[in-house]
N, C-alpha and C. Protein backbone atom coordinates (compact mmCIF):
# COMPACT_ATOMS: atom_id res chain seq x y z
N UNK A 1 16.99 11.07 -1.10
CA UNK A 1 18.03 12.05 -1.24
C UNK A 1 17.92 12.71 -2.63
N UNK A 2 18.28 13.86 -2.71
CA UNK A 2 18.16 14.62 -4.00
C UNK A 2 19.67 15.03 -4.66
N UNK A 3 19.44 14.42 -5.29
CA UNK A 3 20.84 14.35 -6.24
C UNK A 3 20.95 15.22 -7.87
N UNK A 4 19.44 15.45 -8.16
CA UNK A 4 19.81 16.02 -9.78
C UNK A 4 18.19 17.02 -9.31
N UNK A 5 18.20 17.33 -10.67
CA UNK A 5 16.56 18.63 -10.98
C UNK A 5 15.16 17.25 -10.91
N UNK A 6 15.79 16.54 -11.45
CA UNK A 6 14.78 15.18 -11.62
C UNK A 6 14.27 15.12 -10.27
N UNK A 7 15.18 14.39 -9.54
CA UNK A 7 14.35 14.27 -8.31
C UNK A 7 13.78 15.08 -7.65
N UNK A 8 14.35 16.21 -7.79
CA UNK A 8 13.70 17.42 -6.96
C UNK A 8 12.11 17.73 -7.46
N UNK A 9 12.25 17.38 -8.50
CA UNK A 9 11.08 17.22 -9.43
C UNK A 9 10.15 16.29 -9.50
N UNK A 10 10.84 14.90 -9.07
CA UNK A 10 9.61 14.36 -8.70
C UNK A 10 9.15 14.49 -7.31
N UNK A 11 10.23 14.68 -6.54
CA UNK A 11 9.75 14.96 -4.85
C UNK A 11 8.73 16.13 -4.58
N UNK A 12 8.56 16.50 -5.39
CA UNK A 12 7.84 17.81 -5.49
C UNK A 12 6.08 17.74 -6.02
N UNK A 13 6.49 16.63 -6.89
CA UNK A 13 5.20 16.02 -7.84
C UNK A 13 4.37 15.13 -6.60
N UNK A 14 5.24 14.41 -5.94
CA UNK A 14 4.39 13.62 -4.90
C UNK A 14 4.13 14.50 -3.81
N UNK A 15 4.62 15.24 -3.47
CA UNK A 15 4.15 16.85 -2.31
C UNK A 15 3.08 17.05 -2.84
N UNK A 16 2.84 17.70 -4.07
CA UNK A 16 2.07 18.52 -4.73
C UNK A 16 0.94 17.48 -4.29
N UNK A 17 0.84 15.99 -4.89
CA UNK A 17 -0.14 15.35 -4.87
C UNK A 17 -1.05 14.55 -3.54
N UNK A 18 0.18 14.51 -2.67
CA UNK A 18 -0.63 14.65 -1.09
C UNK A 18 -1.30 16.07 -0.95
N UNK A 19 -0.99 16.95 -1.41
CA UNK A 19 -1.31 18.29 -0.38
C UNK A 19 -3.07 18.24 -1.49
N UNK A 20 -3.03 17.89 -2.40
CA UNK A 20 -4.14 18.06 -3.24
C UNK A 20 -5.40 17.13 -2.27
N UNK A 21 -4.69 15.80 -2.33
CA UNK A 21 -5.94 14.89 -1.80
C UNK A 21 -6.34 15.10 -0.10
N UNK A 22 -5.30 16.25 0.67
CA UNK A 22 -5.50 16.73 1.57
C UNK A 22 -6.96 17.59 1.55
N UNK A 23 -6.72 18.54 0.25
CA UNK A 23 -7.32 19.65 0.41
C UNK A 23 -8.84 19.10 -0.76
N UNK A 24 -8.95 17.88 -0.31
CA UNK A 24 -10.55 17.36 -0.73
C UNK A 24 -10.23 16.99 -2.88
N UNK A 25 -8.76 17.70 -3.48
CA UNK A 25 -9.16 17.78 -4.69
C UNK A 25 -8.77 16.10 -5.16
N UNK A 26 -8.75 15.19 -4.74
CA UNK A 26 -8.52 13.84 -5.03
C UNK A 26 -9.74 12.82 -4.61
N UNK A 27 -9.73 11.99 -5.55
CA UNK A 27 -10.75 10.87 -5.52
C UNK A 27 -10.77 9.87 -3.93
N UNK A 28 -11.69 10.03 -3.02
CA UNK A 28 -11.56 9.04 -1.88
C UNK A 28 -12.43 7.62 -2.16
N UNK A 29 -12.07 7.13 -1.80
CA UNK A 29 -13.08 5.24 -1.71
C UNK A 29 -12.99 5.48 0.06
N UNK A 30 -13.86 4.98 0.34
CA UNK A 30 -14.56 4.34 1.68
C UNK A 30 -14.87 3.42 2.00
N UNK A 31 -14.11 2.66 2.58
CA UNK A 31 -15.34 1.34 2.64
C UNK A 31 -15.08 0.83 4.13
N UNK A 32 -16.68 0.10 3.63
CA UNK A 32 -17.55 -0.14 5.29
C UNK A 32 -17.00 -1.17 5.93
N UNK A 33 -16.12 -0.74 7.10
CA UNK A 33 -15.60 -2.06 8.20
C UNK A 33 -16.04 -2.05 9.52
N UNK A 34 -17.56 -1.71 9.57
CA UNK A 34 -17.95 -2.14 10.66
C UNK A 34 -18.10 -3.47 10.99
N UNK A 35 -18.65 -4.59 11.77
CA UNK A 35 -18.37 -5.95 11.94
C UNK A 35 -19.10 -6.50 10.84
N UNK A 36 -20.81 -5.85 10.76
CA UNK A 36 -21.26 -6.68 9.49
C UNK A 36 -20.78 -6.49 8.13
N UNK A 37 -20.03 -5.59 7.95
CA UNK A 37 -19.05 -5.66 6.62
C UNK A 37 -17.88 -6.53 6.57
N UNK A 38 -17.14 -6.44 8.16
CA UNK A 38 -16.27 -7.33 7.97
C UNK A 38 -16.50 -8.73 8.09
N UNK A 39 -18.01 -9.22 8.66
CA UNK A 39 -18.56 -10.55 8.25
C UNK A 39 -18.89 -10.61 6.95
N UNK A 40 -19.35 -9.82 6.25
CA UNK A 40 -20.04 -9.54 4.41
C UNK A 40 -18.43 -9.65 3.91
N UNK A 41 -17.20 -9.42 3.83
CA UNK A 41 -16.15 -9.81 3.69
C UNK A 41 -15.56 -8.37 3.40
N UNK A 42 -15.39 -7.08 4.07
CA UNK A 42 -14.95 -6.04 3.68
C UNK A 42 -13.50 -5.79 3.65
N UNK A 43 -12.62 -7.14 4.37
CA UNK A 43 -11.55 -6.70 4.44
C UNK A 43 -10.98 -7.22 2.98
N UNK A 44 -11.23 -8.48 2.87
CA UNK A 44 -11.23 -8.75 1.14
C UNK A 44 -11.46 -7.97 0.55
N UNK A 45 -12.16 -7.39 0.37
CA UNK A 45 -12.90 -5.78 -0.48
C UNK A 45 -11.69 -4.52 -0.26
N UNK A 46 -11.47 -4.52 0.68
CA UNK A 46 -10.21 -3.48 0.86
C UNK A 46 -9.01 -3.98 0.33
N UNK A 47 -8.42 -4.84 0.65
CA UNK A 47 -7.32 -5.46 -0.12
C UNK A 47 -7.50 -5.54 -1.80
N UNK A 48 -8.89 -5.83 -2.06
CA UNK A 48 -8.65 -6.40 -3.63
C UNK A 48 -8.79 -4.07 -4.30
N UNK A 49 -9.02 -3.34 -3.53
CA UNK A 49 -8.76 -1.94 -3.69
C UNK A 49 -8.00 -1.63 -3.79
N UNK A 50 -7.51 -1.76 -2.88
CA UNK A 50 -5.77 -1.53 -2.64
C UNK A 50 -5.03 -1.88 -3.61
N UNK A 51 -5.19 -3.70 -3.75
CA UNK A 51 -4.31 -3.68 -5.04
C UNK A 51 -4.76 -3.32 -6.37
N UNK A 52 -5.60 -2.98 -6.58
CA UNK A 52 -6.51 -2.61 -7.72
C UNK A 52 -5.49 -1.29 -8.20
N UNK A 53 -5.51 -0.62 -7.13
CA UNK A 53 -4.78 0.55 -6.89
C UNK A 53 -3.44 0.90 -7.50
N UNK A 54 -3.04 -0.57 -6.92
CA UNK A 54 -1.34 -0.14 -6.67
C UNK A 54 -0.73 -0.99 -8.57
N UNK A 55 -1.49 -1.46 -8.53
CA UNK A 55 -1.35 -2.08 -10.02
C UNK A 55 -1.50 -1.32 -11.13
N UNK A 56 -2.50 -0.45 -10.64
CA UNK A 56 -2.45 0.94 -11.36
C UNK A 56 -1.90 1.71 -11.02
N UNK A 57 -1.27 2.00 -10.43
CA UNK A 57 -0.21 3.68 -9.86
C UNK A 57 -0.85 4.31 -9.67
N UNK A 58 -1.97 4.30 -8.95
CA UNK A 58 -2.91 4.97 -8.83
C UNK A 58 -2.49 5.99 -7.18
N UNK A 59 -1.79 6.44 -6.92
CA UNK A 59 -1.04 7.00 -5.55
C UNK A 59 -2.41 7.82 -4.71
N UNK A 60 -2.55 8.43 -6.25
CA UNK A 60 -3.42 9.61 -5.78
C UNK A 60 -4.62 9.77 -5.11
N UNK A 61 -5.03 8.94 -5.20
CA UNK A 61 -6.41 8.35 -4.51
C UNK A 61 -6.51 7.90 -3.03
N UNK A 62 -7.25 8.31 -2.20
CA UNK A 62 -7.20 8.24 -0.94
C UNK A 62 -8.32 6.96 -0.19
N UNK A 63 -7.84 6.04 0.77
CA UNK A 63 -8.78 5.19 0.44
C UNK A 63 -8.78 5.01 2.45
N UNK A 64 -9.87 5.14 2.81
CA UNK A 64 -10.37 5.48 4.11
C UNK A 64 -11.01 4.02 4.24
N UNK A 65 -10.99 3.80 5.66
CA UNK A 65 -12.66 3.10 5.99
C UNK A 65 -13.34 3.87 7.23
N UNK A 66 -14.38 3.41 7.20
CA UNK A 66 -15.37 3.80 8.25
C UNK A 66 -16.24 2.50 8.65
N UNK A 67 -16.72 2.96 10.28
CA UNK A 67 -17.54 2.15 11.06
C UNK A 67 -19.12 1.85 10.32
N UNK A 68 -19.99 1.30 10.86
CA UNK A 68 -21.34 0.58 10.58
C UNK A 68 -21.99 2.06 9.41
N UNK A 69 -22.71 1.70 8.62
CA UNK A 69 -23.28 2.44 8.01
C UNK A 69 -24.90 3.02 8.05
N UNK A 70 -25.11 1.45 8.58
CA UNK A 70 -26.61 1.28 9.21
C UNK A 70 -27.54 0.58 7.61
N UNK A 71 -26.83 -0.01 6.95
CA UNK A 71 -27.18 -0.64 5.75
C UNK A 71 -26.98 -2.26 5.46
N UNK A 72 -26.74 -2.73 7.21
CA UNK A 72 -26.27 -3.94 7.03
C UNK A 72 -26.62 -4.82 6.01
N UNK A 73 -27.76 -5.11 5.50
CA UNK A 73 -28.45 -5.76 4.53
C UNK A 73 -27.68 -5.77 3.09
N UNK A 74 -27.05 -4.83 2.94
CA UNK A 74 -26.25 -4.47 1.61
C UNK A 74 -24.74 -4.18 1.70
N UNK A 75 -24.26 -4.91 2.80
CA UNK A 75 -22.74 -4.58 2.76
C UNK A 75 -22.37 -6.14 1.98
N UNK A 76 -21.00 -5.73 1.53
CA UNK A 76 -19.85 -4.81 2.14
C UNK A 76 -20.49 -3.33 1.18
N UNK A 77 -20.33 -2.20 1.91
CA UNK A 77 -20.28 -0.72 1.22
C UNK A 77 -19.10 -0.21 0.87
N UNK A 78 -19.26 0.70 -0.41
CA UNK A 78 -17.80 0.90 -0.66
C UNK A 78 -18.61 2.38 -1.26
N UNK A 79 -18.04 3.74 -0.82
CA UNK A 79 -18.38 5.16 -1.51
C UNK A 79 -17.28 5.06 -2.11
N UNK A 80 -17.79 5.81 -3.37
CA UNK A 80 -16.75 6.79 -4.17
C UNK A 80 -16.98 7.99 -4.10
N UNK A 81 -16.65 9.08 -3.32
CA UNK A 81 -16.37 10.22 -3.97
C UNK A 81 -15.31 11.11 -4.50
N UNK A 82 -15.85 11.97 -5.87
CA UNK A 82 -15.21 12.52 -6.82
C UNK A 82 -15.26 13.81 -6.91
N UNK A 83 -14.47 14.58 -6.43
CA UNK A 83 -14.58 16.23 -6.26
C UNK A 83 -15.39 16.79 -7.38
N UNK A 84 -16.46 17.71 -7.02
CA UNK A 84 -17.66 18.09 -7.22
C UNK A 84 -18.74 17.38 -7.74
N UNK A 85 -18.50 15.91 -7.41
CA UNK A 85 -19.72 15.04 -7.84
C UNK A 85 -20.32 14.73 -6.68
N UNK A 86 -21.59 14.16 -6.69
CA UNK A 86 -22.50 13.34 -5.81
C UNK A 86 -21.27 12.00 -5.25
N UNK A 87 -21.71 11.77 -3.97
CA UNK A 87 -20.99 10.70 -3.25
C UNK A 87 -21.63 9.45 -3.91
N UNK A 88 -21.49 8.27 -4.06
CA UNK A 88 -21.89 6.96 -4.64
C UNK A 88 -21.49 6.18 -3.73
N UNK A 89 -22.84 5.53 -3.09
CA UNK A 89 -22.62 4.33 -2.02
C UNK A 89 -22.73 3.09 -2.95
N UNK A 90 -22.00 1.53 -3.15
CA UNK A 90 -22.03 0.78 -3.59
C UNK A 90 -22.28 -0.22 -2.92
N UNK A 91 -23.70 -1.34 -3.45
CA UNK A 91 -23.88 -2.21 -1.61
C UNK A 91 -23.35 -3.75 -2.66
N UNK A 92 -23.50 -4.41 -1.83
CA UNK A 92 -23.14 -5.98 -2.16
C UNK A 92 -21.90 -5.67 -2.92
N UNK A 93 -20.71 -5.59 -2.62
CA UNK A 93 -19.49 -5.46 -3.07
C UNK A 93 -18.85 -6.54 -2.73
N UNK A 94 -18.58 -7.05 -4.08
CA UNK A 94 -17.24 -8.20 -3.71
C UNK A 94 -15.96 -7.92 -4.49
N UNK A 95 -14.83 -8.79 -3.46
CA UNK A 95 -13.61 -8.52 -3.88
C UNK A 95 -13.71 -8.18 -5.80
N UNK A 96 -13.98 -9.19 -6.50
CA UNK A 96 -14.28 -8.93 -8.29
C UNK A 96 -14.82 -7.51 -8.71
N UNK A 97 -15.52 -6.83 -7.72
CA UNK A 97 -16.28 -5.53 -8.37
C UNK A 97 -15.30 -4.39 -8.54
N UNK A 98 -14.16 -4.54 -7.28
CA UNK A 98 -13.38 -3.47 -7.23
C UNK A 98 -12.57 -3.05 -8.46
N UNK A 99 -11.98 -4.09 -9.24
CA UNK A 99 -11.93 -3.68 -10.87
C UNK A 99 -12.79 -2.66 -11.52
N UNK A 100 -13.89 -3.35 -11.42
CA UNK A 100 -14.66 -2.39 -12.03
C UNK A 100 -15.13 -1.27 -12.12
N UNK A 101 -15.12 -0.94 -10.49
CA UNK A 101 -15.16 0.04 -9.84
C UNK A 101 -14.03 1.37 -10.12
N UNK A 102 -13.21 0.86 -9.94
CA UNK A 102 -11.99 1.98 -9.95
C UNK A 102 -12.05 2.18 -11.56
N UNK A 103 -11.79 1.23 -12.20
CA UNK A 103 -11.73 1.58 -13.82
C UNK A 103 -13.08 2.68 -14.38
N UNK A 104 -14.22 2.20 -14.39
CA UNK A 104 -15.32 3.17 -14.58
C UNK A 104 -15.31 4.45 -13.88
N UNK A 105 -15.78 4.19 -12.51
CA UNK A 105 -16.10 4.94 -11.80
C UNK A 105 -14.95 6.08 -11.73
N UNK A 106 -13.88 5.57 -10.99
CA UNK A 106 -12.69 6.17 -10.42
C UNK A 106 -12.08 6.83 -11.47
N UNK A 107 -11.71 5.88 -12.65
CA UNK A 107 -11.03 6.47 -13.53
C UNK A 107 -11.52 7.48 -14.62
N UNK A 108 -12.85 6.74 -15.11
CA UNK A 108 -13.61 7.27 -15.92
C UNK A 108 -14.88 8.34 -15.34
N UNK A 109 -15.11 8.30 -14.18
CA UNK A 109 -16.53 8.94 -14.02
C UNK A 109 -17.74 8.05 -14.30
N UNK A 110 -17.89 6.85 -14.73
CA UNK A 110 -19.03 6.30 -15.06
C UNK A 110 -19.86 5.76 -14.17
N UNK A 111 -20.66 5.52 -13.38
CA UNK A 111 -21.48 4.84 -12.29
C UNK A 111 -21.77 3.68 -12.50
N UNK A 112 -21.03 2.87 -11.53
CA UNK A 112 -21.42 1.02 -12.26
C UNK A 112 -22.94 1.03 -11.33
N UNK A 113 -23.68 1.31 -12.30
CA UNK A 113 -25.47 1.39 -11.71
C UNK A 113 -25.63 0.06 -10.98
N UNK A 114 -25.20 -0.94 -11.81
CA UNK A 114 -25.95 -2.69 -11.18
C UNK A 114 -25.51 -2.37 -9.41
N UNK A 115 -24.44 -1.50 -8.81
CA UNK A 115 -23.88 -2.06 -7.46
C UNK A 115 -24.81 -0.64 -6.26
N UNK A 116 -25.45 0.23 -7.05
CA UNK A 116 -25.69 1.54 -6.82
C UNK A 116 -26.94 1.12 -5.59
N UNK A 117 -26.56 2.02 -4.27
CA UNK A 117 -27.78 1.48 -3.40
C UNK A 117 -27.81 3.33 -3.31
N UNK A 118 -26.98 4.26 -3.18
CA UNK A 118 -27.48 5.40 -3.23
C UNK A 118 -26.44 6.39 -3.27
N UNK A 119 -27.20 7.91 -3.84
CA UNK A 119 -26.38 8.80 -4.41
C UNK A 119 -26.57 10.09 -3.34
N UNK A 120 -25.45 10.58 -2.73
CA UNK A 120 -25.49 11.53 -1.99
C UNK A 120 -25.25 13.00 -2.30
N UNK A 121 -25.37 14.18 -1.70
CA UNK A 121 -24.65 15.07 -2.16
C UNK A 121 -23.84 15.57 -0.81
């Protein structure tokens, strides 16, 4: 309910910020839940994202999964992509990396190279 300029103001701030990650300008994560990811442990991997996420207020960020990748050998997979950057597939992901991940990558732009199986455009 909107009661003062404030809220209207923030109700407006979280509009603004769905309609952005609608329209591609927000950071997505992906990650791989086809069965051999979710045997490689991807749902752990999604959860420890999630909260990675939410510990950070991180709202803005859109976090998808998708079916088999065809990389079984290197799951769990987790992409980052970052509006107008190359996509970043990440293989052998465990729940511990996702820290790292969002902080560098997500937050900063940096490529955690050690997890890097390949760079898309």
């Amino acid at each position: 309910m909107i009661k003062s300029p404030e809220d209207l103001k923030r109700l407006r701030e979280e509009a603004k910020a769905l309609t952005d990650i609608r329209a591609g300008q927000g950071v997505e994560i992906i990650v791989g839940m086809g069965t051999c990811g979710i045997a490689a442990g991807a749902r752990e991997v999604m959860s420890a994202v999630l909260e990675e996420l939410s510990k950070r207020g991180m709202s803005d960020v859109r976090v998808t999964q998708t079916g088999c990748i065809g990389m079984c050998e290197k799951e769990v997979l987790v992409d980052v992509v970052r509006p107008g950057e190359k996509r970043i597939t990440y293989g052998r992901v465990k729940p511990q990396d996702a820290a790292r991940i969002i902080s560098a990558h997500v937050i900063n732009g940096q490529i955690v190279d050690d997890l890097v199986v390949a760079k898309l455009d």
